[in-house]
PDB file of N, CA and C in Angstrom:
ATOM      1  N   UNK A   1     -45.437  36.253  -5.666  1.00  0.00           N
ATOM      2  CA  UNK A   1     -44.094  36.645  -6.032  1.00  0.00           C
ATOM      3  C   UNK A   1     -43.580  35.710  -7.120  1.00  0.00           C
ATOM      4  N   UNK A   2     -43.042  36.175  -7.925  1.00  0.00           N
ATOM      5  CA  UNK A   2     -42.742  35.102  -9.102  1.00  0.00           C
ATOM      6  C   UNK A   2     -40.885  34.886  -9.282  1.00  0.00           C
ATOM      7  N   UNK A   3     -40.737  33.963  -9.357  1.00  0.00           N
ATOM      8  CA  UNK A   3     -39.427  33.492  -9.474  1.00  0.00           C
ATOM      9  C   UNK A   3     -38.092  33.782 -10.211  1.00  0.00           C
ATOM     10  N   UNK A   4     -37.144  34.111 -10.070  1.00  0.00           N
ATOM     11  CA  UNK A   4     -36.647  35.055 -11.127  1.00  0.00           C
ATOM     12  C   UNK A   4     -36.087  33.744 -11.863  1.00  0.00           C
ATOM     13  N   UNK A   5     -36.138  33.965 -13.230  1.00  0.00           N
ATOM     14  CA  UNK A   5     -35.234  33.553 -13.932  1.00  0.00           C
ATOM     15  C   UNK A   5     -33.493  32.794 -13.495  1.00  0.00           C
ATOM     16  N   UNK A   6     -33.344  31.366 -14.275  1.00  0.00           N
ATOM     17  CA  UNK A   6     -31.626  31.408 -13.917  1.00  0.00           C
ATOM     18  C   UNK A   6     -30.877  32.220 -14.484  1.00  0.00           C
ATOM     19  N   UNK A   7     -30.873  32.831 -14.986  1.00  0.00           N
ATOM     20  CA  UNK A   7     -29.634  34.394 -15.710  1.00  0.00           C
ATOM     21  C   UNK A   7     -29.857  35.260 -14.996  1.00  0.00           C
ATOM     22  N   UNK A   8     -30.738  35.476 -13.999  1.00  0.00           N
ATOM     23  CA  UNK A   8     -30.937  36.034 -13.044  1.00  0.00           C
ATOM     24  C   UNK A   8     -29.949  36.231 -12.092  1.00  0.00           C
ATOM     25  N   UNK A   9     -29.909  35.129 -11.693  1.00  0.00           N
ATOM     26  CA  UNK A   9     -29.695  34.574 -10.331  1.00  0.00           C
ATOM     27  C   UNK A   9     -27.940  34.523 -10.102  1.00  0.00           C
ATOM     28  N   UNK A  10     -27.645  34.727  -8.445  1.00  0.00           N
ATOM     29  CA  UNK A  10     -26.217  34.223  -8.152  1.00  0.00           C
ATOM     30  C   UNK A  10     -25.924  32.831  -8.339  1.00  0.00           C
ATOM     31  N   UNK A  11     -24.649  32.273  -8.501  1.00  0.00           N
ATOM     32  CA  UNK A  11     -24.426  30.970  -8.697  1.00  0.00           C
ATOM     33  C   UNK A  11     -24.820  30.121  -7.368  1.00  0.00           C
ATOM     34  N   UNK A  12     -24.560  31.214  -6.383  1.00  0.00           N
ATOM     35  CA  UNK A  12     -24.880  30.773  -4.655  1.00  0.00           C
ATOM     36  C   UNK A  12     -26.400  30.389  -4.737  1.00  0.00           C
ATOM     37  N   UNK A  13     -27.274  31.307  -5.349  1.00  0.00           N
ATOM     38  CA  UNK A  13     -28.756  31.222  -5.246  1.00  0.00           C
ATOM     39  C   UNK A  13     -28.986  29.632  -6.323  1.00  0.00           C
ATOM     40  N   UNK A  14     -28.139  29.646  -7.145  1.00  0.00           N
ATOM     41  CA  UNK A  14     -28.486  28.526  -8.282  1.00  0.00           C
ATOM     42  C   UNK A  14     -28.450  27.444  -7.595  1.00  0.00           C
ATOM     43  N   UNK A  15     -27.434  26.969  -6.897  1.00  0.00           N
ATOM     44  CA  UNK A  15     -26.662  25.731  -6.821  1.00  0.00           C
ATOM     45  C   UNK A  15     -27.645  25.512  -5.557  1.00  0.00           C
ATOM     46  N   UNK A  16     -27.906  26.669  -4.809  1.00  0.00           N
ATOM     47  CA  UNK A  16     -29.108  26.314  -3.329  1.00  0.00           C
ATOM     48  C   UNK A  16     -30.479  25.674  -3.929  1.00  0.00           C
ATOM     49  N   UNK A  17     -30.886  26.848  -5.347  1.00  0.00           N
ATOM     50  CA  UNK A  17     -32.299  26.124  -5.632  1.00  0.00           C
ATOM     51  C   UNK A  17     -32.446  24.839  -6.554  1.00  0.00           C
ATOM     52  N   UNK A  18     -30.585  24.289  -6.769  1.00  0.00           N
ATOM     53  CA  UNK A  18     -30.390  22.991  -7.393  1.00  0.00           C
ATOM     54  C   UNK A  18     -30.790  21.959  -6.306  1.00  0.00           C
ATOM     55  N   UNK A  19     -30.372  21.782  -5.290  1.00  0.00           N
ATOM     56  CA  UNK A  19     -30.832  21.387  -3.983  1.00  0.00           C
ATOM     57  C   UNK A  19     -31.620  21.083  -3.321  1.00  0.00           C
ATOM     58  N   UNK A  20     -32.485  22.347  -3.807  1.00  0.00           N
ATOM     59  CA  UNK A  20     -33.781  22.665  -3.005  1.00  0.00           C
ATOM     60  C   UNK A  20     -34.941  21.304  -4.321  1.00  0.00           C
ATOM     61  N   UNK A  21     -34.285  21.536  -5.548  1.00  0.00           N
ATOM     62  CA  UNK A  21     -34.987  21.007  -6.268  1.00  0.00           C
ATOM     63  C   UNK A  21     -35.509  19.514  -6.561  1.00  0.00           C
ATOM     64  N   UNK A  22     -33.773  18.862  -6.476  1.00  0.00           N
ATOM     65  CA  UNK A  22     -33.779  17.427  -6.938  1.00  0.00           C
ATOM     66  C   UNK A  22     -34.261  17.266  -5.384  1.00  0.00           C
ATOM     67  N   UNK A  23     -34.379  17.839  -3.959  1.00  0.00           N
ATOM     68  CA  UNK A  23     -34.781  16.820  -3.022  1.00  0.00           C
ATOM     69  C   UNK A  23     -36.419  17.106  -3.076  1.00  0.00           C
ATOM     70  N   UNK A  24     -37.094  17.693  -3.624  1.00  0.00           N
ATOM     71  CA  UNK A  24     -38.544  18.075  -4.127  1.00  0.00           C
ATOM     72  C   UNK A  24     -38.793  16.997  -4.920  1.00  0.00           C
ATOM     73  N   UNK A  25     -38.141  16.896  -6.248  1.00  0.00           N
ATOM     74  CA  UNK A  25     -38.232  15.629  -7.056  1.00  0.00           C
ATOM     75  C   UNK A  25     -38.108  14.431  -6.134  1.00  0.00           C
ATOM     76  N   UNK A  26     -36.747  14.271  -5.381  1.00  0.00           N
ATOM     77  CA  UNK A  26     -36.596  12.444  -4.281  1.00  0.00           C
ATOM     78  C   UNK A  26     -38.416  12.452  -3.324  1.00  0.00           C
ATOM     79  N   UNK A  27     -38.633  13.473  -3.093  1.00  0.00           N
ATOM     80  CA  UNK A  27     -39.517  13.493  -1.994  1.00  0.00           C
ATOM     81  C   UNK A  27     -40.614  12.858  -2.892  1.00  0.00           C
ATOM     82  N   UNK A  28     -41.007  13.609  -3.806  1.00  0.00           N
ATOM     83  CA  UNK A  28     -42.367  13.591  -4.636  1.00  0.00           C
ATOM     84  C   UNK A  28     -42.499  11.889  -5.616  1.00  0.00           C
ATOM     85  N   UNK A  29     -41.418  11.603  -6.049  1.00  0.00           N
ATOM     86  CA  UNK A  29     -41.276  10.277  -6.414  1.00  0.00           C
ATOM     87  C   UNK A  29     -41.878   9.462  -5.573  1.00  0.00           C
ATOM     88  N   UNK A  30     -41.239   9.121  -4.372  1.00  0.00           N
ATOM     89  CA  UNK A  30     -41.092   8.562  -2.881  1.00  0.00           C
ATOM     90  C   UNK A  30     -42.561   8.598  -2.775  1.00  0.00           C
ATOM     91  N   UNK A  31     -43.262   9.528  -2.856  1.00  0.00           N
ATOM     92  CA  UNK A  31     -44.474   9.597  -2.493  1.00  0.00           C
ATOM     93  C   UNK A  31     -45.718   9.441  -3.229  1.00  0.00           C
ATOM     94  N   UNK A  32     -45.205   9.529  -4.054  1.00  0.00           N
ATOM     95  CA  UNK A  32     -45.967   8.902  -5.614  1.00  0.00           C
ATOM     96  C   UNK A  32     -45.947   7.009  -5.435  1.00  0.00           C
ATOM     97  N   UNK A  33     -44.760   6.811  -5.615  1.00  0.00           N
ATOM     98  CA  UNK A  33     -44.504   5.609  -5.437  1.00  0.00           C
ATOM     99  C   UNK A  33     -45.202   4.584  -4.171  1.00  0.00           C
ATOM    100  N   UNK A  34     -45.394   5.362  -3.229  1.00  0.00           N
ATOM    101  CA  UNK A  34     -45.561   4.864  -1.517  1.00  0.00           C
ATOM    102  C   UNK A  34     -47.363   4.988  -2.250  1.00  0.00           C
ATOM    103  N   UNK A  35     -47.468   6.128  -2.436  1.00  0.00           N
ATOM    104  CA  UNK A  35     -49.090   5.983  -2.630  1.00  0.00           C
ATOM    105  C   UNK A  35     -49.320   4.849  -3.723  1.00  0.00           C
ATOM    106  N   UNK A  36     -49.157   4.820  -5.021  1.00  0.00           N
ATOM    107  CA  UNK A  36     -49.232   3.420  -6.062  1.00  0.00           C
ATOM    108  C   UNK A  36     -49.084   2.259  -4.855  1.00  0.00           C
ATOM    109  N   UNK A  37     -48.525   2.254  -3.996  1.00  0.00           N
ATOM    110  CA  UNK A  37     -48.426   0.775  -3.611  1.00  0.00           C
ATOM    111  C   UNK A  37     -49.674   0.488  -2.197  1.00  0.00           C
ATOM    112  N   UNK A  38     -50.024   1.283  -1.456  1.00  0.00           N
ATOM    113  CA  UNK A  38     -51.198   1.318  -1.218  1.00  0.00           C
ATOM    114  C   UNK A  38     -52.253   1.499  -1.659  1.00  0.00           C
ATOM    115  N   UNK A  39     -52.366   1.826  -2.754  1.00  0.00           N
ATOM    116  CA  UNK A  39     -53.802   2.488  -3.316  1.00  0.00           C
ATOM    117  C   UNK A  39     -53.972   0.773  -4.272  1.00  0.00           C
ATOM    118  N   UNK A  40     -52.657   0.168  -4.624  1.00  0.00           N
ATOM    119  CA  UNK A  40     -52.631  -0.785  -5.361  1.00  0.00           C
ATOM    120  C   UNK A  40     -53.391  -2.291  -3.810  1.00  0.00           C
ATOM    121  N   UNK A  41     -52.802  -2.063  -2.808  1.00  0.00           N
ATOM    122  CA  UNK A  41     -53.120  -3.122  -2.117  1.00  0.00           C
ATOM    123  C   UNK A  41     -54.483  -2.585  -1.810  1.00  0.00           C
ATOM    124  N   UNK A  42     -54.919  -1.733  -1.750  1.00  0.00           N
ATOM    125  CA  UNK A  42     -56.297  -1.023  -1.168  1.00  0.00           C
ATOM    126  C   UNK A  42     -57.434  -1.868  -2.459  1.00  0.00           C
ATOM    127  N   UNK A  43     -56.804  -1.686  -4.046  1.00  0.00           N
ATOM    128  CA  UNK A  43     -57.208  -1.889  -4.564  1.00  0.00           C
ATOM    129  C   UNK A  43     -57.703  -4.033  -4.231  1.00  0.00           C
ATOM    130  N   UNK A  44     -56.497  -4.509  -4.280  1.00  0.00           N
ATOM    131  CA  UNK A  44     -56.777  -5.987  -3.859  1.00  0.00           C
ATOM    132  C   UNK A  44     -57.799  -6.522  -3.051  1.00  0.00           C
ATOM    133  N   UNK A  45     -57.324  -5.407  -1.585  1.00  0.00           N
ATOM    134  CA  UNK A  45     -58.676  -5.645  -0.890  1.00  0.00           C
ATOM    135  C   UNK A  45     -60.306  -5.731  -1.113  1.00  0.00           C
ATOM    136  N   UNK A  46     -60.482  -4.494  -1.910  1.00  0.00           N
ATOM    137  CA  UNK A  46     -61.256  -3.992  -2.170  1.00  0.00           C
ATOM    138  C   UNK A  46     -61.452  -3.800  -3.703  1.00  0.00           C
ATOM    139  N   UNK A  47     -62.422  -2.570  -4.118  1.00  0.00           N
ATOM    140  CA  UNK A  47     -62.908  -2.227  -5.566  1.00  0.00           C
ATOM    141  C   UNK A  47     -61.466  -1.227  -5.433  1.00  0.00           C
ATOM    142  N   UNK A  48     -62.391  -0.650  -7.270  1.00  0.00           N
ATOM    143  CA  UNK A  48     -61.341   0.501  -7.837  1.00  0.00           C
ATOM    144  C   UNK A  48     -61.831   1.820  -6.218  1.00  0.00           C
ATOM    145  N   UNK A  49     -60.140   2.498  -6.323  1.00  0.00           N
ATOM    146  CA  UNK A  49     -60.274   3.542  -5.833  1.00  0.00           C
ATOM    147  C   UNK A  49     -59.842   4.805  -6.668  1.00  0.00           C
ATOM    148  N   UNK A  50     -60.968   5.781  -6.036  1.00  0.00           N
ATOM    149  CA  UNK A  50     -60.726   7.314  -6.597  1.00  0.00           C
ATOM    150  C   UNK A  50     -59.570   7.668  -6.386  1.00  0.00           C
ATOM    151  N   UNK A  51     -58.478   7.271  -5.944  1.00  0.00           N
ATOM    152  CA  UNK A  51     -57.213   7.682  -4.854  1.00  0.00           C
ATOM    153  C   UNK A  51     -55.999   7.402  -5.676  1.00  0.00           C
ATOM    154  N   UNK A  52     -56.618   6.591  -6.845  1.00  0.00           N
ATOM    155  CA  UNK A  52     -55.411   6.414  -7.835  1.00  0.00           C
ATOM    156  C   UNK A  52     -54.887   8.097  -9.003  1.00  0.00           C
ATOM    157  N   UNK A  53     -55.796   8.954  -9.055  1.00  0.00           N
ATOM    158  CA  UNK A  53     -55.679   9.783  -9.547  1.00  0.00           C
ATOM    159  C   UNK A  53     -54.218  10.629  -8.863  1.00  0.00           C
ATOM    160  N   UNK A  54     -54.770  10.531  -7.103  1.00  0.00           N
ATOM    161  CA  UNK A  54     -53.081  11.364  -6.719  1.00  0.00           C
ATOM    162  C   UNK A  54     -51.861  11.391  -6.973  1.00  0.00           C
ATOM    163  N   UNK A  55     -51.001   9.629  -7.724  1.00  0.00           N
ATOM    164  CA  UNK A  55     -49.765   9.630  -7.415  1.00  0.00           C
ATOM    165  C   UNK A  55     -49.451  10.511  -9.146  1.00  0.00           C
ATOM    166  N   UNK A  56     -50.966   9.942  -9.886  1.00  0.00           N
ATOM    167  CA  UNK A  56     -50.800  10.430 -11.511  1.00  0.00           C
ATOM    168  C   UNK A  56     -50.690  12.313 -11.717  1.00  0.00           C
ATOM    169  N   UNK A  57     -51.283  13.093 -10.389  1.00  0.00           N
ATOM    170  CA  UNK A  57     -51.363  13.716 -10.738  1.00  0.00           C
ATOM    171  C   UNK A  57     -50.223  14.840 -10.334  1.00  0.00           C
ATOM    172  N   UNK A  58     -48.941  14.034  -9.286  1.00  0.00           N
ATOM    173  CA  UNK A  58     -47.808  14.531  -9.078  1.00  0.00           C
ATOM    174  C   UNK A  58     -46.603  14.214  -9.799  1.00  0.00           C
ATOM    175  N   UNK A  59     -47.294  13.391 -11.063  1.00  0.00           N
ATOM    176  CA  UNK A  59     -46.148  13.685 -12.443  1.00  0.00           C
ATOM    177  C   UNK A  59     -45.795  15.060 -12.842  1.00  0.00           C
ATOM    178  N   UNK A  60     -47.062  15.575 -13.111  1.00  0.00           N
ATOM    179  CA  UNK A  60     -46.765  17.328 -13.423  1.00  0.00           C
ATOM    180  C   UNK A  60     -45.783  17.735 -12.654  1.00  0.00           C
ATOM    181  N   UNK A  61     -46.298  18.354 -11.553  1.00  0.00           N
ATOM    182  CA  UNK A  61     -44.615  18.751 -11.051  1.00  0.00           C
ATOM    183  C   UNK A  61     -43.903  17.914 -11.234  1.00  0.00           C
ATOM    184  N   UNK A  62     -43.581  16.656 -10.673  1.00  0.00           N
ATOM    185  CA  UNK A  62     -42.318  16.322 -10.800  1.00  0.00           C
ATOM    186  C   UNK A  62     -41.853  16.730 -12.705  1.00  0.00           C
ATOM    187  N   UNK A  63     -42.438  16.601 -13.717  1.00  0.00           N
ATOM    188  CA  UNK A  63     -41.887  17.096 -14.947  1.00  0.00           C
ATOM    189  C   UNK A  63     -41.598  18.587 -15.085  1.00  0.00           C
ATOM    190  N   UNK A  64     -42.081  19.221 -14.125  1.00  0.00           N
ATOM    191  CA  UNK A  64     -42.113  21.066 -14.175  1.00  0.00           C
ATOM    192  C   UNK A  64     -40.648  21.078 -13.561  1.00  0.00           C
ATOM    193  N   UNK A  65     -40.259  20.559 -12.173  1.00  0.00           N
ATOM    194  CA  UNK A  65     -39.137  20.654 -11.644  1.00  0.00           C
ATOM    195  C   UNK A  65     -37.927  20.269 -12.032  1.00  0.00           C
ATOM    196  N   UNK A  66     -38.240  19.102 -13.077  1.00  0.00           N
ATOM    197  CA  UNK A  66     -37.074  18.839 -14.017  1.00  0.00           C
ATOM    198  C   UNK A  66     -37.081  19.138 -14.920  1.00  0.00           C
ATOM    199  N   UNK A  67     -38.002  19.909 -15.380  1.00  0.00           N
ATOM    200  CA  UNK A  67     -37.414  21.152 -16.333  1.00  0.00           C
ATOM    201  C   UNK A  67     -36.353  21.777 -15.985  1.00  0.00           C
ATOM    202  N   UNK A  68     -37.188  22.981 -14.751  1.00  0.00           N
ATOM    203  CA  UNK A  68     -36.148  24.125 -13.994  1.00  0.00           C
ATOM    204  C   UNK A  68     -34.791  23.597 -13.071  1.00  0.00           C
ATOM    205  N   UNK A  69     -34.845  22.025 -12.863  1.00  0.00           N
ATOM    206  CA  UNK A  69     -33.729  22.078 -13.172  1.00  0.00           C
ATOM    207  C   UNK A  69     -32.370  21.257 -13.650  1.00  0.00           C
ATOM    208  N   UNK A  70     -32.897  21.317 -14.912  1.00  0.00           N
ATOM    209  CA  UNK A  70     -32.246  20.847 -16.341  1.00  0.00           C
ATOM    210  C   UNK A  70     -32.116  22.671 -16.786  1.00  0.00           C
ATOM    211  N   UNK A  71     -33.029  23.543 -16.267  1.00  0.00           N
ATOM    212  CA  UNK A  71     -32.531  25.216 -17.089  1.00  0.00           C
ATOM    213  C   UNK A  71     -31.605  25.286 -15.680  1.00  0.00           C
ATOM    214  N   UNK A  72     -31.554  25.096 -14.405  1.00  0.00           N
ATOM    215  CA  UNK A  72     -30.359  25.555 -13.682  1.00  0.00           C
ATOM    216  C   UNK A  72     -29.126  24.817 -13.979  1.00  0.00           C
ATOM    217  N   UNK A  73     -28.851  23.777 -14.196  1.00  0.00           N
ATOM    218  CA  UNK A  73     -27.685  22.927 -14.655  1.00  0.00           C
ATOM    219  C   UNK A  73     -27.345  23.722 -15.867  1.00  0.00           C
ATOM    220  N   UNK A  74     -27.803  23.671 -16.686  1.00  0.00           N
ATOM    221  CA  UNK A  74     -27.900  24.356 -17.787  1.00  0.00           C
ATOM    222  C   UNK A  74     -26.634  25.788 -17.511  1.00  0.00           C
ATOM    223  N   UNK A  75     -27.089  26.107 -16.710  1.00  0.00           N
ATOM    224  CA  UNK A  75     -27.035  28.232 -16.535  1.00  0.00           C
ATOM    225  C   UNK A  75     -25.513  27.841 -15.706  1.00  0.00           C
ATOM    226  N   UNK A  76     -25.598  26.870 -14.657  1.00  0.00           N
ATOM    227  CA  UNK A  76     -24.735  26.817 -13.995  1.00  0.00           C
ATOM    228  C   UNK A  76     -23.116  26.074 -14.760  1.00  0.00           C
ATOM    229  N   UNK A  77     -23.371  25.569 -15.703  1.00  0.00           N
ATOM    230  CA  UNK A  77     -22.293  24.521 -16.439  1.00  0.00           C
ATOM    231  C   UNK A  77     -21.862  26.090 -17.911  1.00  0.00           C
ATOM    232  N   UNK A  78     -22.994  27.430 -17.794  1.00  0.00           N
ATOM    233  CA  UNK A  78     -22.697  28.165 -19.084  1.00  0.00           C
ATOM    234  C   UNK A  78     -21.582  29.289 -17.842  1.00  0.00           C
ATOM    235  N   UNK A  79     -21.834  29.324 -16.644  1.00  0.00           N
ATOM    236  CA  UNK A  79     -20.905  30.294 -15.767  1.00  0.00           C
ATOM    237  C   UNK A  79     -19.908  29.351 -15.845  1.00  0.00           C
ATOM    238  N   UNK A  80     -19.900  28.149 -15.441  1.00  0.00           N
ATOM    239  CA  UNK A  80     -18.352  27.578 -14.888  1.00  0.00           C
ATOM    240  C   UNK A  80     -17.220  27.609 -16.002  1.00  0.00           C
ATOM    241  N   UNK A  81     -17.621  27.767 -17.327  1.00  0.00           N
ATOM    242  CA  UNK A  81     -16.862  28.005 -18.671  1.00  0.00           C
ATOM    243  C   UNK A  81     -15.714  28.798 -18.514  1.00  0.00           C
TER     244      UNK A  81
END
């Protein structure tokens, strides 16, 4: 199912998937971050780990989600006019 567009959308649906979004971003940081700091002490202990690739590779989303929503802020600040 693919996502509709913000010009789409009710302001009710906007402001929910504003919500839904930045706590996707707090979560994914958080967890990016939590992993760098084990994978970093894992590293001390030990050699390089393969495990460093995960926190690098939940930049993408987190940059996809602040796109969509920098376009819902966006949509929502062109209704409140």
């Amino acid at each position: 199912m693919k996502t509709k567009k913000p010009s789409e959308m009710t302001t009710e649906q906007l402001l929910k998937r504003q919500k839904t979004i930045q706590f996707m971003i707090y979560i994914l940081l958080g967890a990016s971050i939590l992993l760098l700091l084990i994978i970093v002490f894992l590293f001390l202990k030990k050699e390089f780990s393969a495990l460093i690739v995960i926190p690098f590779s939940m930049i993408s989303i987190i940059i996809d989600n602040s796109n969509s929503l920098k376009e819902i802020k966006q949509e929502i600040a062109l209704r409140e006019i």
